[in-house]
ModelCIF file with pLDDT and N, C-alpha, C, O atoms, coordinates in Angstrom:
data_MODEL
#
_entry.id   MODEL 
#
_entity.id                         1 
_entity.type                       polymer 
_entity.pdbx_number_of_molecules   1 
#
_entity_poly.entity_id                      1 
_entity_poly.type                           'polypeptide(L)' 
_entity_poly.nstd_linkage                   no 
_entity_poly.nstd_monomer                   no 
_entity_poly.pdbx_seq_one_letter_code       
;(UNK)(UNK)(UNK)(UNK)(UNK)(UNK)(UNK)(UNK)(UNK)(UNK)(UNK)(UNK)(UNK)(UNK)(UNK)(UNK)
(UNK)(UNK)(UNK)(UNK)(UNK)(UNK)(UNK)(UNK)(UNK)(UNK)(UNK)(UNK)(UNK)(UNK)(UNK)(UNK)
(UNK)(UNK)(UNK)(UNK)(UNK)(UNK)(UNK)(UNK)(UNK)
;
_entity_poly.pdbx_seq_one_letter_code_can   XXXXXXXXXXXXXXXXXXXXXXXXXXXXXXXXXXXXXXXXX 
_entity_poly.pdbx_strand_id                 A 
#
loop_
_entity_poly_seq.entity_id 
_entity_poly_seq.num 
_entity_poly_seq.mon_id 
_entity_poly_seq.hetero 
1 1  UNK n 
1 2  UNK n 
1 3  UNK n 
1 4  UNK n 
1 5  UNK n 
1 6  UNK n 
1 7  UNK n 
1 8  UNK n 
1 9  UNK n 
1 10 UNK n 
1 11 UNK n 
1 12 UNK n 
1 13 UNK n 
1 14 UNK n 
1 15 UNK n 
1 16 UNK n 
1 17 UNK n 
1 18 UNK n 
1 19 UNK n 
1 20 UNK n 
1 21 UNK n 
1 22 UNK n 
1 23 UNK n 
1 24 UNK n 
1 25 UNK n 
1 26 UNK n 
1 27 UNK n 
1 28 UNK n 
1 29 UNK n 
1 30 UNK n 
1 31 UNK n 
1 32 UNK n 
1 33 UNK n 
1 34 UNK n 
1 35 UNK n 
1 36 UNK n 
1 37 UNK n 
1 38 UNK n 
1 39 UNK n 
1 40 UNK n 
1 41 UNK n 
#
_struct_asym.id          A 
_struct_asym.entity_id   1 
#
loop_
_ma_qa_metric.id 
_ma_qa_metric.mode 
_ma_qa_metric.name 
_ma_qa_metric.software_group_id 
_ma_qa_metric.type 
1 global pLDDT . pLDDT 
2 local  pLDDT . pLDDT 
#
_ma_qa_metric_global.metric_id      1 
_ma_qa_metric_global.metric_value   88.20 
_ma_qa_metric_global.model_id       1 
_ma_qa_metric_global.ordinal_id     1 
#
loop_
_ma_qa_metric_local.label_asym_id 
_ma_qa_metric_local.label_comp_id 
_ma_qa_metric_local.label_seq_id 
_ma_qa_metric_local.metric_id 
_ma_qa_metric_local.metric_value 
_ma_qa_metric_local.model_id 
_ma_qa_metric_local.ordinal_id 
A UNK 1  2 92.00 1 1  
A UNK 2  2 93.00 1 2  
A UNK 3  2 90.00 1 3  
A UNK 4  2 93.00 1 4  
A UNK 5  2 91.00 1 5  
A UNK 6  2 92.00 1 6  
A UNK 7  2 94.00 1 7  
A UNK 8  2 94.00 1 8  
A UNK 9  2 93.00 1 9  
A UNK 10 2 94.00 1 10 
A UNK 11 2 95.00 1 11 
A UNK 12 2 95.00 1 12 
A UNK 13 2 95.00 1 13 
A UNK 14 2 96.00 1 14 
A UNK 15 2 96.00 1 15 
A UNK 16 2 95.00 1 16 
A UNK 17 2 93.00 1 17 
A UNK 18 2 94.00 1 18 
A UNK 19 2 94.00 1 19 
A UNK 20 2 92.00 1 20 
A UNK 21 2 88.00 1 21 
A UNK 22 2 83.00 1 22 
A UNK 23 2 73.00 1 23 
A UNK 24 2 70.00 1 24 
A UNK 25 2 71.00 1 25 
A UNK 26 2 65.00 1 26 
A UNK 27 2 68.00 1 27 
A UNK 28 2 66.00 1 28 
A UNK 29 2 66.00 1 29 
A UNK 30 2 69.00 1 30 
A UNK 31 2 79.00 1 31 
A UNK 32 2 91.00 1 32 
A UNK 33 2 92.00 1 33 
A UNK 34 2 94.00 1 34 
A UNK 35 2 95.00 1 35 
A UNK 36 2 94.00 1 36 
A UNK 37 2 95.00 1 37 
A UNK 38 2 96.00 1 38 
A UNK 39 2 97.00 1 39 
A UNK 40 2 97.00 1 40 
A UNK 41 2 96.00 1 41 
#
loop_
_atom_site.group_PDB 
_atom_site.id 
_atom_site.type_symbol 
_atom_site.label_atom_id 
_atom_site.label_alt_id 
_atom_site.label_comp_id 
_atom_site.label_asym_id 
_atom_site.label_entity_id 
_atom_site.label_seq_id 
_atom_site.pdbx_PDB_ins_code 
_atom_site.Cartn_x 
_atom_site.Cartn_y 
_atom_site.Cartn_z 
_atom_site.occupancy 
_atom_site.B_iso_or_equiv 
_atom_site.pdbx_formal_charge 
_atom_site.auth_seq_id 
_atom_site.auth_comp_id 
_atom_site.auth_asym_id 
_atom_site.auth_atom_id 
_atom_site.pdbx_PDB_model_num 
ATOM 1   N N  . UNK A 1 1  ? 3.544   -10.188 -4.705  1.00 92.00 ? 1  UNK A N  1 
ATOM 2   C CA . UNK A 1 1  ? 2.118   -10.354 -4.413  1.00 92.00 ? 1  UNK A CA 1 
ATOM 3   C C  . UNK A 1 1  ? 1.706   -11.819 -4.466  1.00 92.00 ? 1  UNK A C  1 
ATOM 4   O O  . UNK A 1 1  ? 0.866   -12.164 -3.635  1.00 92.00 ? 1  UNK A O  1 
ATOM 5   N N  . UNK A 1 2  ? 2.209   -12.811 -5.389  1.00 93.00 ? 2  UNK A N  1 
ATOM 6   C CA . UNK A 1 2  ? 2.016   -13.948 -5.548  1.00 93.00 ? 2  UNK A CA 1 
ATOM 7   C C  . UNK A 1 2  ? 2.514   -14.863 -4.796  1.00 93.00 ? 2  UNK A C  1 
ATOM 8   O O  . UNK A 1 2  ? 2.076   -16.012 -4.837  1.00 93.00 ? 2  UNK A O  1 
ATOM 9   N N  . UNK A 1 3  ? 3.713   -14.424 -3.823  1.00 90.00 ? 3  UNK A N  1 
ATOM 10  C CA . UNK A 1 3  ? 4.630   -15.297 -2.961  1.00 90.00 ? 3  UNK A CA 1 
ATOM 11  C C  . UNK A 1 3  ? 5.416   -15.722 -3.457  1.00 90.00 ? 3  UNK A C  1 
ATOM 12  O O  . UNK A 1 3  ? 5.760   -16.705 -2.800  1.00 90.00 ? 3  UNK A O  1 
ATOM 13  N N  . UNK A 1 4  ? 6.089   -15.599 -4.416  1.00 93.00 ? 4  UNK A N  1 
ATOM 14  C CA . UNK A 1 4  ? 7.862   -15.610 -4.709  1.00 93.00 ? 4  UNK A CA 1 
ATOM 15  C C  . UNK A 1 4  ? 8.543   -15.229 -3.860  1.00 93.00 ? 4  UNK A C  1 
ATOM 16  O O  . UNK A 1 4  ? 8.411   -14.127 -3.327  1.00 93.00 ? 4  UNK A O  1 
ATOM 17  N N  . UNK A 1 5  ? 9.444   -16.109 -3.559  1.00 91.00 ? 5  UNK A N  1 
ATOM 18  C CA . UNK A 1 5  ? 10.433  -16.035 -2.346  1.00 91.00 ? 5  UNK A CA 1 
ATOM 19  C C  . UNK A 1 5  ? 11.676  -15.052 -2.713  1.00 91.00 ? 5  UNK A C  1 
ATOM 20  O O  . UNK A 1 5  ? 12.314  -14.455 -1.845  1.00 91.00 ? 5  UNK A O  1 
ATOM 21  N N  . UNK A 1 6  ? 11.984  -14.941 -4.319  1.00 92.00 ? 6  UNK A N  1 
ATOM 22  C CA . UNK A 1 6  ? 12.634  -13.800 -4.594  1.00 92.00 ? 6  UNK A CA 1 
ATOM 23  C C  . UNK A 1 6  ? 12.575  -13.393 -5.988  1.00 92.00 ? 6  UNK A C  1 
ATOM 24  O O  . UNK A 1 6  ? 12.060  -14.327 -6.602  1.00 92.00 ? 6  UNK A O  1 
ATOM 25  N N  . UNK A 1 7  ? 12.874  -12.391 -6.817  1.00 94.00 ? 7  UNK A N  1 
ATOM 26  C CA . UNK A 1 7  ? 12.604  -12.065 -8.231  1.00 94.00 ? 7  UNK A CA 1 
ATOM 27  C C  . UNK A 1 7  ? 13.756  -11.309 -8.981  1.00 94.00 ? 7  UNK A C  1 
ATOM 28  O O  . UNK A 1 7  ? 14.423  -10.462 -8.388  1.00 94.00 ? 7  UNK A O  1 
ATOM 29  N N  . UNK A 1 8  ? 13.983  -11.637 -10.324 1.00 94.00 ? 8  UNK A N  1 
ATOM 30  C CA . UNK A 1 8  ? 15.180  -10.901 -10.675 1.00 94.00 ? 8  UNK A CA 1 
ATOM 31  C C  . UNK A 1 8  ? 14.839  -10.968 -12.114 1.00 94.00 ? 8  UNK A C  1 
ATOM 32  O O  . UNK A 1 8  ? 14.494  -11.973 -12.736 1.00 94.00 ? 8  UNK A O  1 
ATOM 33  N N  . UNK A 1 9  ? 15.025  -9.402  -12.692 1.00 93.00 ? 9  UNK A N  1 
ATOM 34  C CA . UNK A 1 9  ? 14.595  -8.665  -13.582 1.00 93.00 ? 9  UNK A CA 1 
ATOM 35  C C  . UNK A 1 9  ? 15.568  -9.572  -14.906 1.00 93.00 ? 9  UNK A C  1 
ATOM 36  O O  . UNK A 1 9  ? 15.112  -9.352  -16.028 1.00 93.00 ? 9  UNK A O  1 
ATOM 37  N N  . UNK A 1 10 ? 16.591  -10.361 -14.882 1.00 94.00 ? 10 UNK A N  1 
ATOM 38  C CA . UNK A 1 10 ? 17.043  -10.609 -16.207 1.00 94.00 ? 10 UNK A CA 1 
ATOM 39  C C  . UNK A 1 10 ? 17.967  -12.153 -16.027 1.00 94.00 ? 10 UNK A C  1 
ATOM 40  O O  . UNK A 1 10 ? 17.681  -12.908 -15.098 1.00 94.00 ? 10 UNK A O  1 
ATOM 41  N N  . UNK A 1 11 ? 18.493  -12.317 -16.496 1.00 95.00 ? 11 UNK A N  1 
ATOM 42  C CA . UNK A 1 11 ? 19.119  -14.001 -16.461 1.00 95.00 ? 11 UNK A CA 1 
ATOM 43  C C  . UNK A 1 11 ? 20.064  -14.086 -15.496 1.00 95.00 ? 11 UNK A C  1 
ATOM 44  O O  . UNK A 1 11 ? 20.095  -14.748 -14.459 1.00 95.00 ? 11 UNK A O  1 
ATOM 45  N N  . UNK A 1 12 ? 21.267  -12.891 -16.255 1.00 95.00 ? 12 UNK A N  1 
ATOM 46  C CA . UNK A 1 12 ? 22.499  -12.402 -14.988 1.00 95.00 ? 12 UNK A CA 1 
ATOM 47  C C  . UNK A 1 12 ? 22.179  -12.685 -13.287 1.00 95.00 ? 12 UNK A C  1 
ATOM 48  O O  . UNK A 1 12 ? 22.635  -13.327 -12.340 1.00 95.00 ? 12 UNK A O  1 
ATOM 49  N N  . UNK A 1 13 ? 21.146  -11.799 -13.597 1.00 95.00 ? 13 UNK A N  1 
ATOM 50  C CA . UNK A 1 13 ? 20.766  -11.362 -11.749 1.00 95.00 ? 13 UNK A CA 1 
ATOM 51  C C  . UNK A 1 13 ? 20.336  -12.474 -11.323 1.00 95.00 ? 13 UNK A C  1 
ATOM 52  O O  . UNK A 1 13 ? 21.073  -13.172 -10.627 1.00 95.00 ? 13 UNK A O  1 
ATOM 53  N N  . UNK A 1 14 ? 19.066  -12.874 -11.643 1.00 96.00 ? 14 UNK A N  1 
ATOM 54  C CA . UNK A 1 14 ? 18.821  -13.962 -11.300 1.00 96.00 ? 14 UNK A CA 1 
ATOM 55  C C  . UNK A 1 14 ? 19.923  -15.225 -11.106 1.00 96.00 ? 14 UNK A C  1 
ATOM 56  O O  . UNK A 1 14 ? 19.474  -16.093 -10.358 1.00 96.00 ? 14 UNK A O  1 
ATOM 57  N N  . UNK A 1 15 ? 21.012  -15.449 -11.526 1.00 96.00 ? 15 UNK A N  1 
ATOM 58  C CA . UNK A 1 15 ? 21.824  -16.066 -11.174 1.00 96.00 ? 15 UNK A CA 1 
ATOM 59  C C  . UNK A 1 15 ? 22.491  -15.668 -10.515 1.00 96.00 ? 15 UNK A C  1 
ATOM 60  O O  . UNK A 1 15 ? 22.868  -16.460 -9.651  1.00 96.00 ? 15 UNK A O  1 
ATOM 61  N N  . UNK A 1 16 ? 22.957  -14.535 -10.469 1.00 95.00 ? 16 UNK A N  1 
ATOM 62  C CA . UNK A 1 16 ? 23.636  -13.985 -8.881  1.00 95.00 ? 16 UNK A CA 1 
ATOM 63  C C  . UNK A 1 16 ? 22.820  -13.800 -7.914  1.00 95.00 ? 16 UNK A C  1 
ATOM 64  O O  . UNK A 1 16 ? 23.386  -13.792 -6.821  1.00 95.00 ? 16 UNK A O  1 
ATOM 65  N N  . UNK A 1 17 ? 21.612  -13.634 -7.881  1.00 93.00 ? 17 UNK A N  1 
ATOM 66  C CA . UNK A 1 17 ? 20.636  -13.983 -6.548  1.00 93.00 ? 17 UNK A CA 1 
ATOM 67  C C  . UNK A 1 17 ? 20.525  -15.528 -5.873  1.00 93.00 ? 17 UNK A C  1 
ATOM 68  O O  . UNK A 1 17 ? 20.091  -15.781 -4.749  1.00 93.00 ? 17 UNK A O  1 
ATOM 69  N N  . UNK A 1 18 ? 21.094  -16.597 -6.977  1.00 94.00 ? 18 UNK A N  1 
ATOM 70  C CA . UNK A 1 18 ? 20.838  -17.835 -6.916  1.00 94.00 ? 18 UNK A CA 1 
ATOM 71  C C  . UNK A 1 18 ? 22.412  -17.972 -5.941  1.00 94.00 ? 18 UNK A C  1 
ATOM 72  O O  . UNK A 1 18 ? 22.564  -18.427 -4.807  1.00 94.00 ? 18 UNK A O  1 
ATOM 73  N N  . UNK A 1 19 ? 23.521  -17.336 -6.980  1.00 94.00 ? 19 UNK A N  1 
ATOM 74  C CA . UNK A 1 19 ? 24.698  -17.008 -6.109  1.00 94.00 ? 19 UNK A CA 1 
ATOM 75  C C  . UNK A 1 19 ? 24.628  -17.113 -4.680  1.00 94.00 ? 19 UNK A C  1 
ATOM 76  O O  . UNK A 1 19 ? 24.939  -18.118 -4.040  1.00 94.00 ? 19 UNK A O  1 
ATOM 77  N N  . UNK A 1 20 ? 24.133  -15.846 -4.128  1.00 92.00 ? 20 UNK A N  1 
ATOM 78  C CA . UNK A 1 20 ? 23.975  -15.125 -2.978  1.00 92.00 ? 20 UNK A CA 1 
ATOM 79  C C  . UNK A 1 20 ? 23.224  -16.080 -2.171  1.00 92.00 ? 20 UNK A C  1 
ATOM 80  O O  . UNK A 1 20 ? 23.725  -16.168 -1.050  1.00 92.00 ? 20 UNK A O  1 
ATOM 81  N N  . UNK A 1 21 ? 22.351  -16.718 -2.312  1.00 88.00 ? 21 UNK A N  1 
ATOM 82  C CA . UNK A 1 21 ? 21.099  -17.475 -2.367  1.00 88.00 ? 21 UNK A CA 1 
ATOM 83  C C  . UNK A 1 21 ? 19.924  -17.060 -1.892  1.00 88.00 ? 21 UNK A C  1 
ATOM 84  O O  . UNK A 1 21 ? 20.231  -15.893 -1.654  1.00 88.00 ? 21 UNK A O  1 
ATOM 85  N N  . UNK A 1 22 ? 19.040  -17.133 -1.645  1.00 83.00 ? 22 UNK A N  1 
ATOM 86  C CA . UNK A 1 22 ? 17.495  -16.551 -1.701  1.00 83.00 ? 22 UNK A CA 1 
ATOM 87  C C  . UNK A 1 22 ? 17.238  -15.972 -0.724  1.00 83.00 ? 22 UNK A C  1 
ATOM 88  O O  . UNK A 1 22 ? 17.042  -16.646 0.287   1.00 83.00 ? 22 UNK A O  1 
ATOM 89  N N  . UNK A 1 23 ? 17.117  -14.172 -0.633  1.00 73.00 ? 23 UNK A N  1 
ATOM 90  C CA . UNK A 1 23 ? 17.006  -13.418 0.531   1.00 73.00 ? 23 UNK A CA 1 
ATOM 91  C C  . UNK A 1 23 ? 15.161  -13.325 0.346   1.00 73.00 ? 23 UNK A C  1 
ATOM 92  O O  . UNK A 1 23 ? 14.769  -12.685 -0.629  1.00 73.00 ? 23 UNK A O  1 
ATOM 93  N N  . UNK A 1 24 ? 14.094  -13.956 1.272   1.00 70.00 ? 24 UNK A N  1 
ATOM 94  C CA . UNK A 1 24 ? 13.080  -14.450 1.135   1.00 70.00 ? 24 UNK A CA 1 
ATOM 95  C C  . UNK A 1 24 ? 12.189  -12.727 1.024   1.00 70.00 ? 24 UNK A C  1 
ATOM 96  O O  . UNK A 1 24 ? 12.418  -11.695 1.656   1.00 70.00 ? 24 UNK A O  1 
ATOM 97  N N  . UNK A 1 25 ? 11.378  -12.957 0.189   1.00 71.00 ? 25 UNK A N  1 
ATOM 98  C CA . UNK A 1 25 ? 10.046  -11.919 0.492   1.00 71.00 ? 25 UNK A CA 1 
ATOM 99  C C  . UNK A 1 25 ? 9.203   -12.171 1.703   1.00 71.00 ? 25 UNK A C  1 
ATOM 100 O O  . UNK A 1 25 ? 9.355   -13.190 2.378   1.00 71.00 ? 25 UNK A O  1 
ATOM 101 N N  . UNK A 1 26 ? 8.602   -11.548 1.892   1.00 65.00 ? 26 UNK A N  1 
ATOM 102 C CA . UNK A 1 26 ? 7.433   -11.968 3.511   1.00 65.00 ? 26 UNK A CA 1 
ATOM 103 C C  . UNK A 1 26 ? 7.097   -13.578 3.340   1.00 65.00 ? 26 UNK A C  1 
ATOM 104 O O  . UNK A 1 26 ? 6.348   -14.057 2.489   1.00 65.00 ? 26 UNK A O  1 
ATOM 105 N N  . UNK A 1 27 ? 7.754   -14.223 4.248   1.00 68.00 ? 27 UNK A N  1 
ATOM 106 C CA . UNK A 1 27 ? 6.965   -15.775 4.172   1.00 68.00 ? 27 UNK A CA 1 
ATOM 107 C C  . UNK A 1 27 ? 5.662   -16.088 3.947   1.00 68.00 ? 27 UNK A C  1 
ATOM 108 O O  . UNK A 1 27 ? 5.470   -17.238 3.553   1.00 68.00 ? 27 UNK A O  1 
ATOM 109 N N  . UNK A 1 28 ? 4.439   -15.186 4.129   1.00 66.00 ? 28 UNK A N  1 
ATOM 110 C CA . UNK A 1 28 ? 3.339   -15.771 3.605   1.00 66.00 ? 28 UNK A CA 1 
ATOM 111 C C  . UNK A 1 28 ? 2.896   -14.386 3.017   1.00 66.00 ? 28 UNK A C  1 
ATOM 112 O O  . UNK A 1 28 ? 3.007   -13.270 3.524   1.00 66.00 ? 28 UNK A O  1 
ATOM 113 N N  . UNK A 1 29 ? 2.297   -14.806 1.655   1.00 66.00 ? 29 UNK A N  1 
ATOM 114 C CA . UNK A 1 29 ? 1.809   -13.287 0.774   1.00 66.00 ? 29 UNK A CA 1 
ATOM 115 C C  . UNK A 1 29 ? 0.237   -12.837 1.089   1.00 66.00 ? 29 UNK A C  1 
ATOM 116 O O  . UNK A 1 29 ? -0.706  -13.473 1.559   1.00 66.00 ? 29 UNK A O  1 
ATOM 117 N N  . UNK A 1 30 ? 0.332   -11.815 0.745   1.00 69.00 ? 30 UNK A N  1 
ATOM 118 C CA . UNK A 1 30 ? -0.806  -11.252 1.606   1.00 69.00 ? 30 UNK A CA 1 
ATOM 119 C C  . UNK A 1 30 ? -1.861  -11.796 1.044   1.00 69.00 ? 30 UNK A C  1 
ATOM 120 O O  . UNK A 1 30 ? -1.639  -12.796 0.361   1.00 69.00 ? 30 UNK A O  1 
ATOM 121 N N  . UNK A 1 31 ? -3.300  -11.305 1.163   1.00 79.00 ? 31 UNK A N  1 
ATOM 122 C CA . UNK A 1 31 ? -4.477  -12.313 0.628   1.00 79.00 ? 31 UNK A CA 1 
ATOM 123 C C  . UNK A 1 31 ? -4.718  -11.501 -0.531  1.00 79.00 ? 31 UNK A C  1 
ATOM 124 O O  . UNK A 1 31 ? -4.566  -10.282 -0.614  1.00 79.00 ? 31 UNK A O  1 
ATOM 125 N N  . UNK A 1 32 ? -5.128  -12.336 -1.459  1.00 91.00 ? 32 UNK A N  1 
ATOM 126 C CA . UNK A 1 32 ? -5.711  -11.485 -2.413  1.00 91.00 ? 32 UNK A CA 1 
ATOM 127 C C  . UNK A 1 32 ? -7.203  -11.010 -2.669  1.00 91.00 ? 32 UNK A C  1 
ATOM 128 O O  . UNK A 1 32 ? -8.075  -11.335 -3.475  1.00 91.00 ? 32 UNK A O  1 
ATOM 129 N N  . UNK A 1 33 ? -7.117  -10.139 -1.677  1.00 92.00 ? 33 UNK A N  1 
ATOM 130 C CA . UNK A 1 33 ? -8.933  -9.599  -0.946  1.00 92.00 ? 33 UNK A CA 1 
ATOM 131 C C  . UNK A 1 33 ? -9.534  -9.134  -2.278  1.00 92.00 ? 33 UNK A C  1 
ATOM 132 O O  . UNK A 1 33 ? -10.756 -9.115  -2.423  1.00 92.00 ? 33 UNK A O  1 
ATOM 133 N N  . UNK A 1 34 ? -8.784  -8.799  -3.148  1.00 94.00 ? 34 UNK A N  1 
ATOM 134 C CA . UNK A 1 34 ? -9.422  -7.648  -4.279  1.00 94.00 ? 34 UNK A CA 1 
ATOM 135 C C  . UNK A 1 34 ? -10.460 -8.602  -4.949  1.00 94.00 ? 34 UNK A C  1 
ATOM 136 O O  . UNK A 1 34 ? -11.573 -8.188  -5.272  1.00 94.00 ? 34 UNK A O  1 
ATOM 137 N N  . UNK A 1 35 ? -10.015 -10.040 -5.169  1.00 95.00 ? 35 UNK A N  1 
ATOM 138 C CA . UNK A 1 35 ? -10.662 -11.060 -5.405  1.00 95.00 ? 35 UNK A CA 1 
ATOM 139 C C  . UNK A 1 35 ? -12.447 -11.372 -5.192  1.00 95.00 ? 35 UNK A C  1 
ATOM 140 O O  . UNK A 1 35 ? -13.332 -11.959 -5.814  1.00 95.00 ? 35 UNK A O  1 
ATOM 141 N N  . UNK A 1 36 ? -12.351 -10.810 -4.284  1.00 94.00 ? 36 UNK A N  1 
ATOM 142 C CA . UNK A 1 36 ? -13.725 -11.071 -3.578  1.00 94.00 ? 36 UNK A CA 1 
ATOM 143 C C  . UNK A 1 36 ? -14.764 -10.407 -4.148  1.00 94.00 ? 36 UNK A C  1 
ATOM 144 O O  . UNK A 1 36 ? -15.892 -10.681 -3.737  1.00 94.00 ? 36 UNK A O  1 
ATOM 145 N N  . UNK A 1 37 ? -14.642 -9.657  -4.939  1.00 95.00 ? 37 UNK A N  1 
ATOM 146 C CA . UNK A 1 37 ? -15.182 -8.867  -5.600  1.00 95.00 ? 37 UNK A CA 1 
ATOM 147 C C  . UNK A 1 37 ? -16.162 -9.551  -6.970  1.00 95.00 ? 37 UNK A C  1 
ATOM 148 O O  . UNK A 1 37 ? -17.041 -9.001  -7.634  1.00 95.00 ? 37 UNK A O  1 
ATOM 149 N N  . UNK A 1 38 ? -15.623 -10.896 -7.057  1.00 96.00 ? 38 UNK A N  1 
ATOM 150 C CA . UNK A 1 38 ? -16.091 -11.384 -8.048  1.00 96.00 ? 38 UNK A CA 1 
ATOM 151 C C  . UNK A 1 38 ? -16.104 -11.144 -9.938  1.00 96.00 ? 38 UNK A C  1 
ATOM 152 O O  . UNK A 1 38 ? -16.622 -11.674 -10.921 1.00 96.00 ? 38 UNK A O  1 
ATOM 153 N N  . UNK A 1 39 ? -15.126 -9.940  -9.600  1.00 97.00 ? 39 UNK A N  1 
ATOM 154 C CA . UNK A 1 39 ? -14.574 -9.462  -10.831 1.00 97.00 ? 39 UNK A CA 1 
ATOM 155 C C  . UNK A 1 39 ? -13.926 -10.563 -11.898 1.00 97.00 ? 39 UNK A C  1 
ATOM 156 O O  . UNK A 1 39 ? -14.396 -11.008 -12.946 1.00 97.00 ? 39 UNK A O  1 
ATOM 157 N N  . UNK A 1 40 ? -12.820 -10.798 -11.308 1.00 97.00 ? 40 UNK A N  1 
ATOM 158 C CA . UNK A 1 40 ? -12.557 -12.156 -12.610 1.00 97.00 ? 40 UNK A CA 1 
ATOM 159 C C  . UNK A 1 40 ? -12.721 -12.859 -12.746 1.00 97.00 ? 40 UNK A C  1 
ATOM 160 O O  . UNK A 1 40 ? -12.566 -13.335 -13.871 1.00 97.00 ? 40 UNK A O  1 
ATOM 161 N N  . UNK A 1 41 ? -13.339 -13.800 -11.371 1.00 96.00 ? 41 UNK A N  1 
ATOM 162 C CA . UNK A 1 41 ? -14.034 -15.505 -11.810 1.00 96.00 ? 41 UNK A CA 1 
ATOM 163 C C  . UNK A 1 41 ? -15.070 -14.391 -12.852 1.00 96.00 ? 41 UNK A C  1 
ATOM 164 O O  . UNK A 1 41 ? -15.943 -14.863 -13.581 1.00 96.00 ? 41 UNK A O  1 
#
């Protein structure tokens, strides 16, 4: 949701994803519409 290009649940993985090297999430993350709402500012 934030635009991380990839994520890995523990140290291991994450270094074998680094391995492999970075199979990307959607190049641009979606908007964060929920925002607008004025809820958390």
């Amino acid at each position: 949701l934030l635009g991380a290009d990839a994520w890995a649940s523990s140290a291991r993985l994450a270094a074998d994803r680094l391995d492999r090297g970075l199979p990307p999430f959607p190049p641009q993350p979606a908007a964060l519409e929920h925002l607008a709402d004025g809820e958390y500012t």
